[in-house]
N, C-alpha and C. Protein backbone atom coordinates (compact mmCIF):
# COMPACT_ATOMS: atom_id res chain seq x y z
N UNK A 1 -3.12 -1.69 26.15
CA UNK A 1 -3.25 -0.27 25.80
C UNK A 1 -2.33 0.11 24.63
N UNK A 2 -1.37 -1.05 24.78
CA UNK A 2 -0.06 -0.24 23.86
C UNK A 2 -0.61 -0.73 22.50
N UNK A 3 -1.63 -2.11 22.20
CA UNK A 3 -1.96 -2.34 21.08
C UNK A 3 -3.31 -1.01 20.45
N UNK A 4 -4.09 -0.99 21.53
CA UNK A 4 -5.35 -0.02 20.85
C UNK A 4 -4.62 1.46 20.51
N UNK A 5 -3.48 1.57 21.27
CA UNK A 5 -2.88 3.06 20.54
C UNK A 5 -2.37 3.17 19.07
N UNK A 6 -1.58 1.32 19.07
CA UNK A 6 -1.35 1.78 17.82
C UNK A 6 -2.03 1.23 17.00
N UNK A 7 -3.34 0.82 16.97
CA UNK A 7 -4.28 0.64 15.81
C UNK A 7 -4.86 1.91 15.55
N UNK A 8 -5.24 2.83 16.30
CA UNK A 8 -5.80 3.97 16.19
C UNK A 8 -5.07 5.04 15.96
N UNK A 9 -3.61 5.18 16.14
CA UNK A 9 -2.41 6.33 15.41
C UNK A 9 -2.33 5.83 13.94
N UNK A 10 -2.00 4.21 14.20
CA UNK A 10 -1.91 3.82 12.76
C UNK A 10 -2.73 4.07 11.81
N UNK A 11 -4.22 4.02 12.00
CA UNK A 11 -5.26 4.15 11.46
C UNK A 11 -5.26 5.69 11.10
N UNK A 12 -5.03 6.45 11.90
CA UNK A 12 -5.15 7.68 11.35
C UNK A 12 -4.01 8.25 10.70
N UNK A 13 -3.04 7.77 10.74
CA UNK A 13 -1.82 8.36 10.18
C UNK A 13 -2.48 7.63 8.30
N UNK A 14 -3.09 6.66 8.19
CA UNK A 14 -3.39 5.88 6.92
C UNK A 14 -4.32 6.69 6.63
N UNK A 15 -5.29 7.58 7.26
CA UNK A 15 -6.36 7.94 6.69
C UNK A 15 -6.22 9.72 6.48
N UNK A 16 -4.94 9.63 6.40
CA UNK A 16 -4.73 11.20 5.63
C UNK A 16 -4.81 11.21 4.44
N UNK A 17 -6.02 11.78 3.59
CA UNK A 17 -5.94 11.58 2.08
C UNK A 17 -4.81 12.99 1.28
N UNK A 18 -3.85 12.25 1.06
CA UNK A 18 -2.89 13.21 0.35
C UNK A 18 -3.15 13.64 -1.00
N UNK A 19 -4.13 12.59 -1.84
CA UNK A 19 -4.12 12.71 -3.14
C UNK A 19 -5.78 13.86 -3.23
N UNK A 20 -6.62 13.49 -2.51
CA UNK A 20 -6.90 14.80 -1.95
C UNK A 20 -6.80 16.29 -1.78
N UNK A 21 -5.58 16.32 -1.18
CA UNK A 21 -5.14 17.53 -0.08
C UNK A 21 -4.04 17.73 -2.35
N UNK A 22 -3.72 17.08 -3.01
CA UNK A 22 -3.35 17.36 -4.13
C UNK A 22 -4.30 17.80 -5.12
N UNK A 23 -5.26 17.47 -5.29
CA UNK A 23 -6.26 17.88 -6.07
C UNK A 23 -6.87 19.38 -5.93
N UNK A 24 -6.97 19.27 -4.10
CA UNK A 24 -7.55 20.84 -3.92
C UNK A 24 -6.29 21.92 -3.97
N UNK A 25 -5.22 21.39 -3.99
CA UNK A 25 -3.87 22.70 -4.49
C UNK A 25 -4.05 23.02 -6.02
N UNK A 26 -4.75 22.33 -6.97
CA UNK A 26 -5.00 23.00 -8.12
C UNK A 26 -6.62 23.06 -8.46
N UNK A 27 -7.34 23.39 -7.53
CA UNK A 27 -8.54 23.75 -7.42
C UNK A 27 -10.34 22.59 -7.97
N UNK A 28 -9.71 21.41 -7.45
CA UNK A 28 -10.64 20.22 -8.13
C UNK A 28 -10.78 19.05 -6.65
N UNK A 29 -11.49 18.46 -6.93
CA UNK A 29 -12.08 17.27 -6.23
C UNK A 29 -11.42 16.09 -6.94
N UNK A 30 -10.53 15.43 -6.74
CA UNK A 30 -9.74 14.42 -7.31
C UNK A 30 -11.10 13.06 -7.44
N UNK A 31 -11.79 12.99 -6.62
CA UNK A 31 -12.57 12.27 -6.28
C UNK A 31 -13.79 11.93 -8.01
N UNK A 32 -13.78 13.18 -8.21
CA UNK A 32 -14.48 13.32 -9.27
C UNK A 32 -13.88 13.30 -11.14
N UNK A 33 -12.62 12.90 -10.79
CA UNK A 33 -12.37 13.26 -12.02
C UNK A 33 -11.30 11.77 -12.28
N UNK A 34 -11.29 11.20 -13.28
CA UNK A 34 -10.89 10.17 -13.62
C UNK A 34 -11.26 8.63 -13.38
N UNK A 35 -10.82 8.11 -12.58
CA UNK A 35 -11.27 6.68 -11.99
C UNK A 35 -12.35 7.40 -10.54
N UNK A 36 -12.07 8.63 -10.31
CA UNK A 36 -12.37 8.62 -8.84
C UNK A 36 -11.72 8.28 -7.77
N UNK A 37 -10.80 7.58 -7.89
CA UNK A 37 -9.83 7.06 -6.52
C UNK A 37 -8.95 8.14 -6.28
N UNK A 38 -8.55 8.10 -4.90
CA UNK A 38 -7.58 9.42 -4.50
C UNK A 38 -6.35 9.05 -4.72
N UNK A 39 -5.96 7.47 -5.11
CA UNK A 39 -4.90 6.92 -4.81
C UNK A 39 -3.66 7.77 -6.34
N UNK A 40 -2.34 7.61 -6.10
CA UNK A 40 -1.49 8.39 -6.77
C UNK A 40 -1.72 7.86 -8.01
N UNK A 41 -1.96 6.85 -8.61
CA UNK A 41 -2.15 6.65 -10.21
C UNK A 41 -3.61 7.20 -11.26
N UNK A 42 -4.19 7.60 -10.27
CA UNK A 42 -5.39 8.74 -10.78
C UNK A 42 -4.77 10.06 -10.23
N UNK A 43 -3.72 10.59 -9.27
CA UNK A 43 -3.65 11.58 -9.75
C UNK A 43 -2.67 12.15 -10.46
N UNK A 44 -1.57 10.69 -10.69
CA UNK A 44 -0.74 10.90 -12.03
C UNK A 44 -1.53 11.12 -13.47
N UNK A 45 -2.50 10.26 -13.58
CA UNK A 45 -3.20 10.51 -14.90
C UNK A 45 -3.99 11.75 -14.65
N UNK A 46 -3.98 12.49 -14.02
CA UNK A 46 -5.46 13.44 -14.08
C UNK A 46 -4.36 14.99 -13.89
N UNK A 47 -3.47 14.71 -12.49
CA UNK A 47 -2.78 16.26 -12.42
C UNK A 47 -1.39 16.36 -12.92
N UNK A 48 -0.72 14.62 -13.70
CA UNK A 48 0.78 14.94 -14.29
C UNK A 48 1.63 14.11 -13.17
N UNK A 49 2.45 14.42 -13.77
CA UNK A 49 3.94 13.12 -13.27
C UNK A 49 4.01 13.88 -11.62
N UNK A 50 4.32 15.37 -11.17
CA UNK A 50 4.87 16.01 -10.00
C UNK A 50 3.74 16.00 -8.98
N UNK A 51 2.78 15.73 -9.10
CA UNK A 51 1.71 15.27 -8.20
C UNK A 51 1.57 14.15 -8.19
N UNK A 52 1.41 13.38 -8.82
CA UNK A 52 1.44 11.58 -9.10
C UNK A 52 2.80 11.25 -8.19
N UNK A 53 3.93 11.57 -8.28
CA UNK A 53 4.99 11.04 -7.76
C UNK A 53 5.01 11.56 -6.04
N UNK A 54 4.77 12.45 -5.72
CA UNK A 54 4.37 12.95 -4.52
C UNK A 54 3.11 12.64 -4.03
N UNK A 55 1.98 12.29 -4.20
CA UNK A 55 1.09 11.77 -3.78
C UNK A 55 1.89 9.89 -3.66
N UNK A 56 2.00 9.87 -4.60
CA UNK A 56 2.85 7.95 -4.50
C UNK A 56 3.96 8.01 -2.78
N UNK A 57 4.87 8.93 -2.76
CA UNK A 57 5.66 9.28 -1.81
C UNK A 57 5.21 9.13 -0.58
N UNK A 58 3.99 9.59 -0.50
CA UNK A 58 3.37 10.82 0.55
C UNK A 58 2.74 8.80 1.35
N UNK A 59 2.10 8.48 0.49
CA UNK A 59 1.69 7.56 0.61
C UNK A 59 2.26 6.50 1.57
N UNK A 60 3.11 6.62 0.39
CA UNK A 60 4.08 5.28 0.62
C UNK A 60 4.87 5.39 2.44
N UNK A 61 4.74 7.49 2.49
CA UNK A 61 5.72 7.19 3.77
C UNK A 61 4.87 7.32 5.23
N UNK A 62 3.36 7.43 4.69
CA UNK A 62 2.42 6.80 5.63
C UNK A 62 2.69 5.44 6.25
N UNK A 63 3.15 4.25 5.64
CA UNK A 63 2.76 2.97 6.07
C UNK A 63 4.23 3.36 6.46
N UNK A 64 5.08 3.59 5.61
CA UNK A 64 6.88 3.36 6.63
C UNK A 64 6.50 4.19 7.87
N UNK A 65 5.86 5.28 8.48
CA UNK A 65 6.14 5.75 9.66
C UNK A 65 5.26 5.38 10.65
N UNK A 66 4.54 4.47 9.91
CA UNK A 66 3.57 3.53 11.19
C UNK A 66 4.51 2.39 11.00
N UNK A 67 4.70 1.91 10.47
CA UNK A 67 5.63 0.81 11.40
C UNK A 67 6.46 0.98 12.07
N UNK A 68 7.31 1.54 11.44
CA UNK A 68 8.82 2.26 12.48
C UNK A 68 8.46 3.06 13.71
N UNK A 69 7.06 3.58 13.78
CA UNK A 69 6.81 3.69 15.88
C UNK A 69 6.59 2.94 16.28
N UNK A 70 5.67 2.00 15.42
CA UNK A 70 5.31 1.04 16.60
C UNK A 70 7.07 0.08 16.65
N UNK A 71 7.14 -0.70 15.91
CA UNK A 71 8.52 -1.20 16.18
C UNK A 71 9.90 -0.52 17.13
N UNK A 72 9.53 1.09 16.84
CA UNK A 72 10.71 1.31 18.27
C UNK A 72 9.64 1.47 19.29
N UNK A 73 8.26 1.80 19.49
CA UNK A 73 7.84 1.17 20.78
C UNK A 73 7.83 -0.04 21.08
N UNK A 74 8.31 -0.85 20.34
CA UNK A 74 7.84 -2.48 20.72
C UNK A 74 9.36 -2.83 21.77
N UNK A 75 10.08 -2.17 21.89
CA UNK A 75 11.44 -2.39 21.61
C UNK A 75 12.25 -3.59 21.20
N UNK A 76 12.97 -4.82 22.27
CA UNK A 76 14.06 -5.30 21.46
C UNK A 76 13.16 -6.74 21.39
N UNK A 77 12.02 -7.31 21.63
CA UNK A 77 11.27 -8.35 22.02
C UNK A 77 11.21 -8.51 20.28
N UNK A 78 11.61 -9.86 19.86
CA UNK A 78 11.25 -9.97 18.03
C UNK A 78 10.20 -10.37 17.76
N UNK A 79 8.91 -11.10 18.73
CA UNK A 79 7.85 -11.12 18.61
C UNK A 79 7.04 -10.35 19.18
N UNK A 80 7.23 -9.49 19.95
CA UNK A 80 6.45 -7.87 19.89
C UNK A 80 6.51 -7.02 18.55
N UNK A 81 7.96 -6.99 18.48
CA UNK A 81 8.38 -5.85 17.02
C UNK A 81 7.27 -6.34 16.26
N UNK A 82 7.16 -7.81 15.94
CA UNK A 82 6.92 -8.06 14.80
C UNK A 82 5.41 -8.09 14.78
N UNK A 83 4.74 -8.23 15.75
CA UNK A 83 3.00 -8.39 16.24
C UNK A 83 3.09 -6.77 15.95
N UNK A 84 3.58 -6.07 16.57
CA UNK A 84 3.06 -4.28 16.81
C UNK A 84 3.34 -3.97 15.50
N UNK A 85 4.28 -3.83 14.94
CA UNK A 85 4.89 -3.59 13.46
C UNK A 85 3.88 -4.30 12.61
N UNK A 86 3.51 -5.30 12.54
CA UNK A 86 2.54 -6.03 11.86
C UNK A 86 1.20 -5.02 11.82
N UNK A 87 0.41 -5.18 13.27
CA UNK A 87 -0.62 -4.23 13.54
C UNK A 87 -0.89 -2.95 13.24
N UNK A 88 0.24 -2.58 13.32
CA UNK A 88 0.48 -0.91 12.25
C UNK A 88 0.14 -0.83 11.09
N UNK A 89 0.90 -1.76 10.47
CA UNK A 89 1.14 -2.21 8.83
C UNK A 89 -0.39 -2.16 8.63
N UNK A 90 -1.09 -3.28 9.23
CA UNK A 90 -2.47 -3.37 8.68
C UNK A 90 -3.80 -2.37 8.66
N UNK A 91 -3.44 -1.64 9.47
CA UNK A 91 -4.34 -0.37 10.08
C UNK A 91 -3.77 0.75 9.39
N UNK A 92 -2.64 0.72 9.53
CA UNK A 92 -2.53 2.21 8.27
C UNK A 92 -2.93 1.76 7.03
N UNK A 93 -2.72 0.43 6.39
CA UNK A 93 -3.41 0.43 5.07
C UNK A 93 -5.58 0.49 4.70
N UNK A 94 -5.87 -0.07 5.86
CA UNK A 94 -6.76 -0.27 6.17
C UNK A 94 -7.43 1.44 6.21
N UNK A 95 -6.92 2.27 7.59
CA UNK A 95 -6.81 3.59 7.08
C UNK A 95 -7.22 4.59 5.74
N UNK A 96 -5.76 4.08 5.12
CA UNK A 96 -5.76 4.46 3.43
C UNK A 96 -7.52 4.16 2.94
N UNK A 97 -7.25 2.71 2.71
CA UNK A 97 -7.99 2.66 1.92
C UNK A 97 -9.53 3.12 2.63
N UNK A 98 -9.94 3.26 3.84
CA UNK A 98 -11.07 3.13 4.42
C UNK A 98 -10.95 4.38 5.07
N UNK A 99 -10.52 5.61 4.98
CA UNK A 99 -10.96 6.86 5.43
C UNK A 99 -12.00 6.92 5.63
N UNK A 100 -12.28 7.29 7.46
CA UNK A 100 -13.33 8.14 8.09
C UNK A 100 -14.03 9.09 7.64
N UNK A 101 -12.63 9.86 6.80
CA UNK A 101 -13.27 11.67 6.72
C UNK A 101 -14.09 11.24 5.27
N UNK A 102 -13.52 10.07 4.79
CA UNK A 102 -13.69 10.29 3.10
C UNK A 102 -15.60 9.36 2.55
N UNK A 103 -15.87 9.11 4.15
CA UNK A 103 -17.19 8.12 3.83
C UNK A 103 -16.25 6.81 3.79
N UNK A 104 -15.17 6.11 4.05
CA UNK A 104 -14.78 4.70 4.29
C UNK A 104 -14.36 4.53 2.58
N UNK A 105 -14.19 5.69 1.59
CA UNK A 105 -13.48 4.89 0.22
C UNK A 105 -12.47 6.21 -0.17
N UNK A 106 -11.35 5.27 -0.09
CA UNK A 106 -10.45 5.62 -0.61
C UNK A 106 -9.38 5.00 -1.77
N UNK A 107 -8.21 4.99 -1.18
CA UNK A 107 -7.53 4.41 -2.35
C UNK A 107 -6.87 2.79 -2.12
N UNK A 108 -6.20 2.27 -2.71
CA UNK A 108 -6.43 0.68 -3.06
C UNK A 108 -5.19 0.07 -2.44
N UNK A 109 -4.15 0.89 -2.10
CA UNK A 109 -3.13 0.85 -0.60
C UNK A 109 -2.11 0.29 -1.29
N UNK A 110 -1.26 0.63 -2.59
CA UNK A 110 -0.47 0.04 -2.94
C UNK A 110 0.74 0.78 -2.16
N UNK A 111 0.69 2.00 -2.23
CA UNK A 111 1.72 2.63 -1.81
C UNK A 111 2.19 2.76 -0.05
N UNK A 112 0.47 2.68 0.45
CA UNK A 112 1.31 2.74 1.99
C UNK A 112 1.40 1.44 1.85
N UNK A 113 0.82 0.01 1.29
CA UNK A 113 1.44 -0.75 2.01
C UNK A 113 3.00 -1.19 1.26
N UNK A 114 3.33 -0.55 0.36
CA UNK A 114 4.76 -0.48 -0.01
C UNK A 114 5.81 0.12 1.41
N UNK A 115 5.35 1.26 1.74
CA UNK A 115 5.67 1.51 2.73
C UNK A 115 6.27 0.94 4.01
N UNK A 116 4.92 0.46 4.16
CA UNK A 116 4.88 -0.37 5.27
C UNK A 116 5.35 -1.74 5.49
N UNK A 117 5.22 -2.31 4.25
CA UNK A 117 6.38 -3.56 4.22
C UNK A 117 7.54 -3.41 4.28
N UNK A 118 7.96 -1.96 3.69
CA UNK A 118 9.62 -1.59 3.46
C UNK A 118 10.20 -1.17 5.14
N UNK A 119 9.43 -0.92 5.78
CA UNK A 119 9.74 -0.91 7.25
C UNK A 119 9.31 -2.35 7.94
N UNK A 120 8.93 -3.08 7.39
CA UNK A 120 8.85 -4.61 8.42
C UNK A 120 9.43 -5.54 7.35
N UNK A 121 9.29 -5.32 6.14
CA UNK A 121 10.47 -6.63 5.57
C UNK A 121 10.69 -6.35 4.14
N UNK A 122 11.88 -5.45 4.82
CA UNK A 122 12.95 -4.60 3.34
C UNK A 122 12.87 -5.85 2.03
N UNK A 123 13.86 -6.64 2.53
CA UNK A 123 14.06 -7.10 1.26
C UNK A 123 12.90 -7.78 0.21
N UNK A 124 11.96 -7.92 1.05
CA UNK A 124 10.59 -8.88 0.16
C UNK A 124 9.83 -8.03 -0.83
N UNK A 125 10.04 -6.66 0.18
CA UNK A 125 9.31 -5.71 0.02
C UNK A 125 10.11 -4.89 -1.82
N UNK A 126 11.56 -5.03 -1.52
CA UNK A 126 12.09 -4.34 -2.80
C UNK A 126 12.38 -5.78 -4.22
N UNK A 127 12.07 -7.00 -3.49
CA UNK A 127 11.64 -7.69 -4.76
C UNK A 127 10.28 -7.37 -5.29
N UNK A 128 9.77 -7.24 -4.55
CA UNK A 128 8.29 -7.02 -4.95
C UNK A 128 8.29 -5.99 -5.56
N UNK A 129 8.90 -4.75 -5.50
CA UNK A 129 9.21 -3.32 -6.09
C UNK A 129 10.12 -3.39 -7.67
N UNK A 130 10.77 -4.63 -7.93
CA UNK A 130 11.01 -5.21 -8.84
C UNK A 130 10.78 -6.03 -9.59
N UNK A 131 9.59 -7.06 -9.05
CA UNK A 131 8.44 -7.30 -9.86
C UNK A 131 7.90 -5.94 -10.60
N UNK A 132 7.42 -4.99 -9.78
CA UNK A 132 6.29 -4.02 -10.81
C UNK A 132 7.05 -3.34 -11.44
N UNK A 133 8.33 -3.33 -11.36
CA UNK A 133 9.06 -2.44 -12.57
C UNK A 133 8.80 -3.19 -13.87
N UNK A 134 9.23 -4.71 -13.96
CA UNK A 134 9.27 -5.36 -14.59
C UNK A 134 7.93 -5.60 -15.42
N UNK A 135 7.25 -6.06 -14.34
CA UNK A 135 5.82 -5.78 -15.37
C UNK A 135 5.02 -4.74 -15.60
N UNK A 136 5.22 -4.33 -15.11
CA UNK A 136 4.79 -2.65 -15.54
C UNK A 136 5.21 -2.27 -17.12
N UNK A 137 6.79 -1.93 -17.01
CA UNK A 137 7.73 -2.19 -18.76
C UNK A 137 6.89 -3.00 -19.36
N UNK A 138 6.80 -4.40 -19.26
CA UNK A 138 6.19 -5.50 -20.26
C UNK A 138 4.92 -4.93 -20.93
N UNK A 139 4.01 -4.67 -19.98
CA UNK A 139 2.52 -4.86 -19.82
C UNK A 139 1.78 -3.51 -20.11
N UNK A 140 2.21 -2.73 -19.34
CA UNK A 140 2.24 -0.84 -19.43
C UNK A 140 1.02 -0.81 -18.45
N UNK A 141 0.46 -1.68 -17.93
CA UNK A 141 -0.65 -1.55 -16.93
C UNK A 141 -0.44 -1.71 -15.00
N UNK A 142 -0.85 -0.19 -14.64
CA UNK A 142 -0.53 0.08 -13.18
C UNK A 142 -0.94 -1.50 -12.41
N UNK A 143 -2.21 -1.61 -12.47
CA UNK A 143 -2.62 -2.69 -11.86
C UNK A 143 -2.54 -3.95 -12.39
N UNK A 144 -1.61 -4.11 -13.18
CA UNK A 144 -1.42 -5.38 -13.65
C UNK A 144 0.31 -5.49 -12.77
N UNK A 145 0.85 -4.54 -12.79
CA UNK A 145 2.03 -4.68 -12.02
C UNK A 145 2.16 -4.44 -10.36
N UNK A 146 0.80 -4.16 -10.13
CA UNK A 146 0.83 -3.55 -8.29
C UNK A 146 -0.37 -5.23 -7.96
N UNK A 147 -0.74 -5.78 -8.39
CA UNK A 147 -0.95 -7.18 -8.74
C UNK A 147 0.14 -8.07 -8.17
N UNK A 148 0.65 -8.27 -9.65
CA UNK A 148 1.88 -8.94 -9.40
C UNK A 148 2.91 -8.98 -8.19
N UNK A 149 2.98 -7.56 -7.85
CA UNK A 149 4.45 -7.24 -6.89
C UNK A 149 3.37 -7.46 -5.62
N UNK A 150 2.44 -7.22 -5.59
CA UNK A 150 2.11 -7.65 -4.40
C UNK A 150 1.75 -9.35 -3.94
N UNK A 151 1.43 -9.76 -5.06
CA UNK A 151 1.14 -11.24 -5.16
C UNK A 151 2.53 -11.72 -4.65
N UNK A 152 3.83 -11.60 -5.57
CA UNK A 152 4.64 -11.97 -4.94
C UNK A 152 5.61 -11.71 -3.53
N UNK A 153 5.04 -10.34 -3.14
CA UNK A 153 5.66 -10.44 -1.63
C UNK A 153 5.48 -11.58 -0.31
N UNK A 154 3.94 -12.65 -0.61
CA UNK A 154 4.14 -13.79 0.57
C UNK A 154 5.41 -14.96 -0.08
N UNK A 155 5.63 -14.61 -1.43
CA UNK A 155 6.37 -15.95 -1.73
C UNK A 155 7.30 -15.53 -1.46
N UNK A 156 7.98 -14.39 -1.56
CA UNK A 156 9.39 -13.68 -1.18
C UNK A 156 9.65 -14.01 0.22
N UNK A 157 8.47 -13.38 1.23
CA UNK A 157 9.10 -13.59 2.78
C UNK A 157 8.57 -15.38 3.09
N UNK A 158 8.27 -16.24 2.16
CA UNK A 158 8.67 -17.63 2.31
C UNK A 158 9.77 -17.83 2.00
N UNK A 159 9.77 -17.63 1.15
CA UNK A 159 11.43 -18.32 0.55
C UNK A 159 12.73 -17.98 1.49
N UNK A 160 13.04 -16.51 1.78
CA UNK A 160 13.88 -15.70 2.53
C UNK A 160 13.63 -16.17 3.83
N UNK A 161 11.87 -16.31 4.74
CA UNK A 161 12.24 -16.73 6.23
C UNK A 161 13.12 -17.58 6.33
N UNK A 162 13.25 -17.97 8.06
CA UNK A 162 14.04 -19.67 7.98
C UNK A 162 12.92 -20.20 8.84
N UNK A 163 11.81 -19.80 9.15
CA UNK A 163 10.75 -20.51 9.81
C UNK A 163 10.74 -21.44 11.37
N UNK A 164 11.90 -20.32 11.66
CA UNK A 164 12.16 -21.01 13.07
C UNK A 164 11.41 -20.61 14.13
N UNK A 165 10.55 -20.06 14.03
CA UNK A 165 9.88 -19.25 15.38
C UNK A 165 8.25 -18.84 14.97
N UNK A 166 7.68 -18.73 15.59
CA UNK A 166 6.22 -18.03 15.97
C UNK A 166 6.22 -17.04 15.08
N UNK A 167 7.57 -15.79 15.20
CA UNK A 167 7.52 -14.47 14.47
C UNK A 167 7.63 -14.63 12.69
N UNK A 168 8.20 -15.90 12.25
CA UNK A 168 8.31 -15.54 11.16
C UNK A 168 6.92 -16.12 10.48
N UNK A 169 6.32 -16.82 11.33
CA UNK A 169 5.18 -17.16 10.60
C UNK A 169 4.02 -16.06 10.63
N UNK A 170 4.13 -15.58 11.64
CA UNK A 170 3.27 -14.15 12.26
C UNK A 170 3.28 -13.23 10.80
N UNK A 171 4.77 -13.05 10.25
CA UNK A 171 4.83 -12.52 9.05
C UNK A 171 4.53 -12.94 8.21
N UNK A 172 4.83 -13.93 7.74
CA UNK A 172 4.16 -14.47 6.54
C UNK A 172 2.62 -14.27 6.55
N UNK A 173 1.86 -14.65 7.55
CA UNK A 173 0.33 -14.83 7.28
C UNK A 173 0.16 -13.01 7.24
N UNK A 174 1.09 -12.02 7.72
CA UNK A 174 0.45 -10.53 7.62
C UNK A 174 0.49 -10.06 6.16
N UNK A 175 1.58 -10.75 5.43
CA UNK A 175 1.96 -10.61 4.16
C UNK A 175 0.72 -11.35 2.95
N UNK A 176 0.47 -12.45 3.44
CA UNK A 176 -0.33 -13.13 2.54
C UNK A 176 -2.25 -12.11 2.63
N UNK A 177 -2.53 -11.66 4.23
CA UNK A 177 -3.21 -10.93 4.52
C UNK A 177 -3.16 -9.47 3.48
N UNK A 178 -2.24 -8.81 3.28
CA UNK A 178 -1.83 -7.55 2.90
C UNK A 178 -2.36 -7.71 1.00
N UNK A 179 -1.39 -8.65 0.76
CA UNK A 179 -1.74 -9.13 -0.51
C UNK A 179 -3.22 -9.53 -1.03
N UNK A 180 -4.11 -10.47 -0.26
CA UNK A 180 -5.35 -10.47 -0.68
C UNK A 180 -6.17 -9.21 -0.74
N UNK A 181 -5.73 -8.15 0.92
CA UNK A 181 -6.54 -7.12 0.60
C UNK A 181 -6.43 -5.94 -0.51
N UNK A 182 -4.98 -5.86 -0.89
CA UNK A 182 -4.81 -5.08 -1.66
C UNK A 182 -5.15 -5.78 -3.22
N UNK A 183 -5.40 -7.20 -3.54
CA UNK A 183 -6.10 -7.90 -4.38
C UNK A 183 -7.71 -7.32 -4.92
N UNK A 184 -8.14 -7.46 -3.29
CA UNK A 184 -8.88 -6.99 -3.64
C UNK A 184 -9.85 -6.20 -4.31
N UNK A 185 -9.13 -4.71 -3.34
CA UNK A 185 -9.08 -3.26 -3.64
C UNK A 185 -8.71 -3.34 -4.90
N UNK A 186 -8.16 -3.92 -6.06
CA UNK A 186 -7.90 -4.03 -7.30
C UNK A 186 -9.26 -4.76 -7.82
N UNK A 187 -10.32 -5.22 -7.71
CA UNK A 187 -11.15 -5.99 -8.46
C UNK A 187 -11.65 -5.03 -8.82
N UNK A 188 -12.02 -3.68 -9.01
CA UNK A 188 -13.14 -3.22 -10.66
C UNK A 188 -11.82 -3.23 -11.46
N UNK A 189 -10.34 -2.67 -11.28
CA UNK A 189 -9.75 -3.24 -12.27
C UNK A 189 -9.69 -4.14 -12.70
N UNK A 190 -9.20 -5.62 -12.31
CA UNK A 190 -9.64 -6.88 -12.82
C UNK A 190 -10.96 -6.79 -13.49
N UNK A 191 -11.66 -6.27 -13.09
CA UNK A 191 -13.17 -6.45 -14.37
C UNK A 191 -12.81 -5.94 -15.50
N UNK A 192 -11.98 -4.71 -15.22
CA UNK A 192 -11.98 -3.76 -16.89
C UNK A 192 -10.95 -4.66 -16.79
N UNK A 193 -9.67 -5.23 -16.75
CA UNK A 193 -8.54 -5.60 -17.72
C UNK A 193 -9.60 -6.93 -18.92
N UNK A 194 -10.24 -7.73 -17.68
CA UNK A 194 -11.30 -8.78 -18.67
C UNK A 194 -12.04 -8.63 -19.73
N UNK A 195 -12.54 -6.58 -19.37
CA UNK A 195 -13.58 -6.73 -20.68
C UNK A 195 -12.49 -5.79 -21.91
N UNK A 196 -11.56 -5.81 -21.69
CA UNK A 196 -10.27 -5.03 -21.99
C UNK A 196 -10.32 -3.46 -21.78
N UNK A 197 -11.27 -2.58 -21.32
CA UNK A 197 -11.03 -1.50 -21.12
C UNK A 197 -10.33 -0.54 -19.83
N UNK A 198 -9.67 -1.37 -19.45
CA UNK A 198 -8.57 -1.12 -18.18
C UNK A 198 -7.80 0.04 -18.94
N UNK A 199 -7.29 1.44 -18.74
CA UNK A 199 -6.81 2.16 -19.34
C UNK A 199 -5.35 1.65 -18.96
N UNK A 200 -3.83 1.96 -20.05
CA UNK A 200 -2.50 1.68 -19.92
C UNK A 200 -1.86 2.89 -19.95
N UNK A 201 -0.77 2.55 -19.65
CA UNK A 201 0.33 3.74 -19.95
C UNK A 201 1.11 3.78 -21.12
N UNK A 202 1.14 3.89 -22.47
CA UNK A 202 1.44 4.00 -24.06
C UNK A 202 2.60 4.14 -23.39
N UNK A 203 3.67 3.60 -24.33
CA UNK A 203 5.04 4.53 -24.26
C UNK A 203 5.23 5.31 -25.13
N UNK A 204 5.72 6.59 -24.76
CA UNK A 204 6.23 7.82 -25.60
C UNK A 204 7.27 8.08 -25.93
């Protein structure tokens, strides 16, 4: 019971569209205007930096507050924490990107699952947050750096586990999981970066 609760809190706590609930505070359908995605880098380009950064936030603290219940419900067991905390992780992003209310499309889950890694594995999670600074600067392209930082979060929680137990492998495969899907959710970008019309961020 304690797992179907939290696939289904998790799930809905992921499927609050914030970038949404931002669009209709200045009187528009976010849905319709730019890429179409609700996710915060269409509504940085479409409503400005103070909606973009709060929709990114809002996001991001979706996936941190599904993990952190389920993990203090799991309590002190390290392969519960890490199965329930895991299960969260994946269902709030899942959520995100697959809203009920929204017809099942939403946004591409960089941010809750930033989130949500940063509550099940800080440190992988803020290399990875330092990957996309990095290429982001280089490159000037969102999804060329939410790519990257996510690509490298399974090599991070390899390198860092010590692979002594059931739980750390449990993580790794949720991480390598997280990463393909949010891979995914990036392929019409990957099409436009190929035919080069992927839009960037110029520096000013």
């Amino acid at each position: 019971m304690v797992y179907i609760s939290t696939i289904l809190l998790s799930y809905l706590i992921g499927s609050i569209p914030f970038g949404v609930f931002a669009g209709q505070i200045v009187g528009i359908d976010i849905r319709q205007h730019g890429s179409g995605n609700i996710g915060a880098t269409n509504v940085l380009r479409t409503l400005g930096k103070k909606y973009g950064i709060a929709v990114f936030l809002a996001d991001a603290l979706k996936g941190l507050i599904a993990v952190r219940l389920a993990v203090w419900f799991a309590g002190a067991d390290p392969f519960y924490r890490s199965s329930l905390g895991i299960l969260a992780a994946i269902f709030v992003v899942v959520g995100h990107s697959f809203p009920i209310w929204l017809g099942f499309r939403g946004g591409k889950g960089v941010a809750t699952s930033g989130g949500a890694c940063l509550g099940l594995l800080p440190v992988p999670t803020l290399i990875g947050g330092i990957v996309w600074i990095l290429v982001f600067f280089v490159f000037r392209y969102v999804s060329v750096a939410s790519i990257a930082a996510i690509a490298a979060l399974p090599l991070a929680v390899w390198v860092l586990s010590e692979r002594g137990n059931s739980a750390d492998y449990l993580v790794f495969g949720f991480s390598v999981f997280i990463a393909l899907l949010v891979i995914w959710r990036h392929w019409e970008n990957i099409v436009r970066l190929a035919s080069g019309t992927e839009p960037r961020f110029d520096r000013k």
